[in-house]
Each structure stands twice: as C-alpha cells, then as structure tokens.
C-alpha atoms as a PDB file:
ATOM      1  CA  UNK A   1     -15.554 -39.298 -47.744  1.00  0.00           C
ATOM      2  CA  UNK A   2     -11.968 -39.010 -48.711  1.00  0.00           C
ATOM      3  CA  UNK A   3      -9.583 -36.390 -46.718  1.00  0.00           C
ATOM      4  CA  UNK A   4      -7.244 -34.327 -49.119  1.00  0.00           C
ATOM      5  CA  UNK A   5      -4.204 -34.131 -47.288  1.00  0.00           C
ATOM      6  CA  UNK A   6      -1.151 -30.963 -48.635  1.00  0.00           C
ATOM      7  CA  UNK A   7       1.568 -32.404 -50.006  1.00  0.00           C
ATOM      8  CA  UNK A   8       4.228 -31.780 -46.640  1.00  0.00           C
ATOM      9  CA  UNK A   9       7.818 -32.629 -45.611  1.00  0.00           C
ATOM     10  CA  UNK A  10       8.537 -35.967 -44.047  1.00  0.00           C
ATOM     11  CA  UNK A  11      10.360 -35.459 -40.376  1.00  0.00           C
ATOM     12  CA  UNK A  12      10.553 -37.833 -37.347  1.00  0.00           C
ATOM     13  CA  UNK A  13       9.880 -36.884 -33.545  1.00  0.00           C
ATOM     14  CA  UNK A  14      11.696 -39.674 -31.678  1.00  0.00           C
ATOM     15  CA  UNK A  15       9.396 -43.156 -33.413  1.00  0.00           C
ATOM     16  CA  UNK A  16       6.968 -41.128 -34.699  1.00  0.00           C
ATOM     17  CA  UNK A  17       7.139 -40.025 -38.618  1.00  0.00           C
ATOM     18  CA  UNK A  18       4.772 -36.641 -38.992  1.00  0.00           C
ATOM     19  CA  UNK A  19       3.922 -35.246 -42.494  1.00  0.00           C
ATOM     20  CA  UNK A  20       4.513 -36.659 -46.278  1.00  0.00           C
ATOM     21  CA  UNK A  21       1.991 -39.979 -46.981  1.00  0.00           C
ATOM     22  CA  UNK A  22       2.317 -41.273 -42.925  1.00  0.00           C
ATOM     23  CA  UNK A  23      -0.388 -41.515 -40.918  1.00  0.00           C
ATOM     24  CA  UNK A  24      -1.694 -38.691 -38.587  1.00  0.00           C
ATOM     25  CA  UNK A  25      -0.417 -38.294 -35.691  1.00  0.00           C
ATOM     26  CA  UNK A  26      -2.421 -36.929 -32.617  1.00  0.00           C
ATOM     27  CA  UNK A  27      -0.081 -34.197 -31.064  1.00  0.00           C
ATOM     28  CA  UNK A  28      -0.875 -32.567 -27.833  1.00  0.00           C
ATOM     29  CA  UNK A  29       0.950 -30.148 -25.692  1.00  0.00           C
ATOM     30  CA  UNK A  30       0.980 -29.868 -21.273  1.00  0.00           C
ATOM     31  CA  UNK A  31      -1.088 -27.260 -19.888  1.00  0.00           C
ATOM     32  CA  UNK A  32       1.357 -27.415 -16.378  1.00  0.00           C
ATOM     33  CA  UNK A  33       3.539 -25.433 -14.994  1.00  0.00           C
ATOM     34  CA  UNK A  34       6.695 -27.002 -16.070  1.00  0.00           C
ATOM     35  CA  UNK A  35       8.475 -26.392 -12.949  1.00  0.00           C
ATOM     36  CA  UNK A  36       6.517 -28.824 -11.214  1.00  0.00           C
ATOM     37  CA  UNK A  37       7.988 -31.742 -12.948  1.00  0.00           C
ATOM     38  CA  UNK A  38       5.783 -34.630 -11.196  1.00  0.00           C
ATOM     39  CA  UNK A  39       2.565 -32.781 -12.443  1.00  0.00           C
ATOM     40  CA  UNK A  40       4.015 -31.917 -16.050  1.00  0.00           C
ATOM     41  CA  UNK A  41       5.132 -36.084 -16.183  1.00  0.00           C
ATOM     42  CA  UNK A  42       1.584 -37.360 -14.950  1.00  0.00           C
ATOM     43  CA  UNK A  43       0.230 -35.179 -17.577  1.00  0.00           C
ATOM     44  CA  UNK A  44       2.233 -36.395 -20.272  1.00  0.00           C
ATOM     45  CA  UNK A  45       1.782 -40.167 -19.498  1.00  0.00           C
ATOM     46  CA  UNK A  46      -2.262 -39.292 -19.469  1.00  0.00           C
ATOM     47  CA  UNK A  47      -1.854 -37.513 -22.565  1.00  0.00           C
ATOM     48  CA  UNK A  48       0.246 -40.741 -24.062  1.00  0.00           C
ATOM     49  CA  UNK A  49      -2.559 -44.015 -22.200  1.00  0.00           C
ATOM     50  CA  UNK A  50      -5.361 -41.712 -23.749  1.00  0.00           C
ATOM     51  CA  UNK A  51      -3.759 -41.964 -27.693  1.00  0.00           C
ATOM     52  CA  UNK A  52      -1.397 -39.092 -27.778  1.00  0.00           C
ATOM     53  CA  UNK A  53       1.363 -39.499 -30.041  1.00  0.00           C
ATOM     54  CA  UNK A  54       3.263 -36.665 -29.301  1.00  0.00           C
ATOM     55  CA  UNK A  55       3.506 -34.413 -26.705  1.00  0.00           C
ATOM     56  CA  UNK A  56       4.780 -30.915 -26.543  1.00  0.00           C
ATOM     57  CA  UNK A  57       6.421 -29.487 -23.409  1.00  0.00           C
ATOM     58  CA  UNK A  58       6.576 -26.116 -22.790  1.00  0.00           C
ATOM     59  CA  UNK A  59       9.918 -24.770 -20.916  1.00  0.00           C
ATOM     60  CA  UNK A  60       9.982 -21.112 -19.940  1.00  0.00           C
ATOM     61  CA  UNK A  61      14.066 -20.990 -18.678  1.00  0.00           C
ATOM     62  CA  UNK A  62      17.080 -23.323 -18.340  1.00  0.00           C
ATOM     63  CA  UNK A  63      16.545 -24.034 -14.913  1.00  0.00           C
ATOM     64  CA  UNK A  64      12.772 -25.447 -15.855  1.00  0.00           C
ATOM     65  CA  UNK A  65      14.676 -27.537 -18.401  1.00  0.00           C
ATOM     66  CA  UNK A  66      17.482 -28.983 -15.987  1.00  0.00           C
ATOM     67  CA  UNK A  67      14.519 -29.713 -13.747  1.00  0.00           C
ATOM     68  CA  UNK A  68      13.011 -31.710 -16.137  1.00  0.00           C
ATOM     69  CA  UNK A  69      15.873 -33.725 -17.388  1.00  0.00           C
ATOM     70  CA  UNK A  70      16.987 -34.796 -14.337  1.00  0.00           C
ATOM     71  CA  UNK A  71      13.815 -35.487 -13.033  1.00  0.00           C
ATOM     72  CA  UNK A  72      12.770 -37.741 -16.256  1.00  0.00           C
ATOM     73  CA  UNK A  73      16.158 -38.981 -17.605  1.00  0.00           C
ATOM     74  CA  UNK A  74      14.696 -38.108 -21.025  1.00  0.00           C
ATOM     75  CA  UNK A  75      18.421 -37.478 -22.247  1.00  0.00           C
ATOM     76  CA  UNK A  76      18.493 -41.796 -22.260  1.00  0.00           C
ATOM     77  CA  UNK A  77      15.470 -41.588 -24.338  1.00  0.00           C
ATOM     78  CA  UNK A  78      17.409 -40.160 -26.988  1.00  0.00           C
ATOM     79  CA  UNK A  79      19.082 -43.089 -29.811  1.00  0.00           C
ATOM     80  CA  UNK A  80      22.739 -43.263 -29.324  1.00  0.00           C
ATOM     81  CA  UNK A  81      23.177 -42.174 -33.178  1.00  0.00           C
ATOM     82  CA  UNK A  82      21.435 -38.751 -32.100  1.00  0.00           C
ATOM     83  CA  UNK A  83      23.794 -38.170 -29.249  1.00  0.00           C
ATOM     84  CA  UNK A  84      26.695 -38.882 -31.599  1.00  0.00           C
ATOM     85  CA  UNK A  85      25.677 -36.065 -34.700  1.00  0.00           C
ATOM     86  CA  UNK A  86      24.709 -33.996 -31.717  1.00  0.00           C
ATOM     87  CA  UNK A  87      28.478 -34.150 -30.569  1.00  0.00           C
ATOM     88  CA  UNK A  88      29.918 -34.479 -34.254  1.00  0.00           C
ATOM     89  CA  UNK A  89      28.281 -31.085 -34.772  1.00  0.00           C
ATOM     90  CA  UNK A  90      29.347 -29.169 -31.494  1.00  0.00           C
ATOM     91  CA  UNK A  91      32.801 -30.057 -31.676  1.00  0.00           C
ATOM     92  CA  UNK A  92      33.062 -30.766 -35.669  1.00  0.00           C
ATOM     93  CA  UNK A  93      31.986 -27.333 -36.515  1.00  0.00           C
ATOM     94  CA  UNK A  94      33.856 -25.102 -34.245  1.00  0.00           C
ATOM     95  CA  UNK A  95      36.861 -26.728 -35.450  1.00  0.00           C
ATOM     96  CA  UNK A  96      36.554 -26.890 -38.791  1.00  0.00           C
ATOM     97  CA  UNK A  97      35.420 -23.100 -39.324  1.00  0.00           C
ATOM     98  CA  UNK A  98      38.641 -22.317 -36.795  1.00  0.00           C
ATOM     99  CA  UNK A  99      40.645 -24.273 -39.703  1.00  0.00           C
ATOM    100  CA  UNK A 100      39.049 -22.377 -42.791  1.00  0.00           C
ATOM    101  CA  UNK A 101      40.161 -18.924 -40.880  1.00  0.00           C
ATOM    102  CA  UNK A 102      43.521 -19.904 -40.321  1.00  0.00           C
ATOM    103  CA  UNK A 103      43.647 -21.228 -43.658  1.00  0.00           C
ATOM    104  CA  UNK A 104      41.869 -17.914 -45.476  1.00  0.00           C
ATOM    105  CA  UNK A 105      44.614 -15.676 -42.989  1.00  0.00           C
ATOM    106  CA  UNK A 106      47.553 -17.442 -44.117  1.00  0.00           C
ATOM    107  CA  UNK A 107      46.299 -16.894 -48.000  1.00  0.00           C
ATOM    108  CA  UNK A 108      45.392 -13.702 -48.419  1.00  0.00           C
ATOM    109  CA  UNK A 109      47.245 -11.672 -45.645  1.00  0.00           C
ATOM    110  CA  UNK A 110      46.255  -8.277 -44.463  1.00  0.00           C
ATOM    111  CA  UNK A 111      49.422  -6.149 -44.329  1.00  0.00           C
ATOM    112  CA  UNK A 112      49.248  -2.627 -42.918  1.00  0.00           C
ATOM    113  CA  UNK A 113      49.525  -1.626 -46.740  1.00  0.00           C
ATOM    114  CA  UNK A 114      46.578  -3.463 -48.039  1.00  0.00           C
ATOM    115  CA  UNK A 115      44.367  -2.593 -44.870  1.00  0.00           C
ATOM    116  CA  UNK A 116      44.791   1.166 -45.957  1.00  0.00           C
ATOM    117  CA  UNK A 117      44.203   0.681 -49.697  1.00  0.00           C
ATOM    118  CA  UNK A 118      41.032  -0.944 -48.133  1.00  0.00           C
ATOM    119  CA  UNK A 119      40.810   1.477 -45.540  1.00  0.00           C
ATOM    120  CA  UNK A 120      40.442   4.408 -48.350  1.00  0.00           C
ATOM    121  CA  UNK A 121      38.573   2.548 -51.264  1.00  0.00           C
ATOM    122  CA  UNK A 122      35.655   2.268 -48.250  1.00  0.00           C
ATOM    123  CA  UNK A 123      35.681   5.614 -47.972  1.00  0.00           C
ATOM    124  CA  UNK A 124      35.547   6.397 -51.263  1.00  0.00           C
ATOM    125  CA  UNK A 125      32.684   4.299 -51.841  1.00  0.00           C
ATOM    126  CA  UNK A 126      30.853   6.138 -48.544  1.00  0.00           C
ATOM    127  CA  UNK A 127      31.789   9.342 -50.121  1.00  0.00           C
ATOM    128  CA  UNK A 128      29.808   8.614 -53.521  1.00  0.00           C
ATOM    129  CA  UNK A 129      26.824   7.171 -51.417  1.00  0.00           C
ATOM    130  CA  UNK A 130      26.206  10.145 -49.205  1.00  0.00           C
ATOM    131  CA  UNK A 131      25.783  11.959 -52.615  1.00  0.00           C
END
C-alpha cells in the first residue's frame, strides 16, 4: 500500500523539516498546566524518549511563558543565526520605516494650503457618496 501524501510547503521546527517530500514527523502537544513548569518539562521529555518529534506547548499568558523560559533555558536552544534575524528584524524595521517617513515628509510636504484643498476634495467626495 502506497500513502498519497498533498503536495505541502517545506518549513523547519528547530532540526526537524515538516511538510514537502520529508519524512513524517510525529507531533504531539502537553496536556499540563503550563504553569507548573516541572510537570509540563517531564511531559515533554516523555513525549520526546517515547518518539515524539515535536512537541507543542500551550501558554495561556506572559507570565506562564517567563516561567517557562527561565525554568528550561529554551532561549539557548535557539541557533545563534535565529537570535540574530530575530534582532535584525526588531531593530532593522523600526528604523528603516522611521527613515521612509521622514523621507516621504520631506518630499511631498503638507502645507496648511494643501491640507485644505485635501481637507475639501474629501468632502466633496463624502458629499457625492451620501447621495
């Protein structure tokens, strides 16, 4: 018997490729309450000895999260190239859409003129719509 698999995306959780021609992957997900952190971590190394490839946890709040964290250091799990992009991105993209603003205000300024020809071609247009 041969399975017939849908054609899917390729993505990676941590080692594990999921999707596209790779192998399946057993997922599971913890049935704890994640605030208690030594149960939710016994489950998940059960889960992993008996086969599980990956393992879902699920976090209600912040605080459950923080818990977690600090509790498994799961932050040095992470490759060093992830941290990076992760840090590219936070601080990358704030500043560079801060940059196209100041760049779009200094090019097409908004005197007090042009924000009433604005102002009064919006209104115009509401006008017709109500109609």
């Amino acid at each position: 018997m041969e399975i017939v698999r849908n054609p899917t995306r390729t993505i990676r959780i941590g080692r594990v490729t999921i999707g596209g021609e790779s192998p399946i992957a057993v997922q599971s997900m913890t049935a704890t309450q994640t605030r208690d952190v030594d149960a939710t971590v016994a489950q998940v190394n059960a889960l992993t000895d008996a086969g599980a490839d990956v393992v879902r946890i699920a976090v209600d709040n912040s605080a459950e999260a923080d818990a977690l964290l600090a509790q498994t250091n799961l932050l040095k799990m992470q490759p060093p190239k992830t941290l990076f992009r992760l840090r590219v991105v936070e601080i990358g993209l704030p500043l560079a859409m801060s940059c196209i603003s100041i760049l779009l205000t200094l090019r097409y300024p908004l005197t007090e003129a042009r924000w009433r020809e604005i102002k009064e071609a919006l209104d115009k247009r509401r006008a017709n719509e109500a109609i």
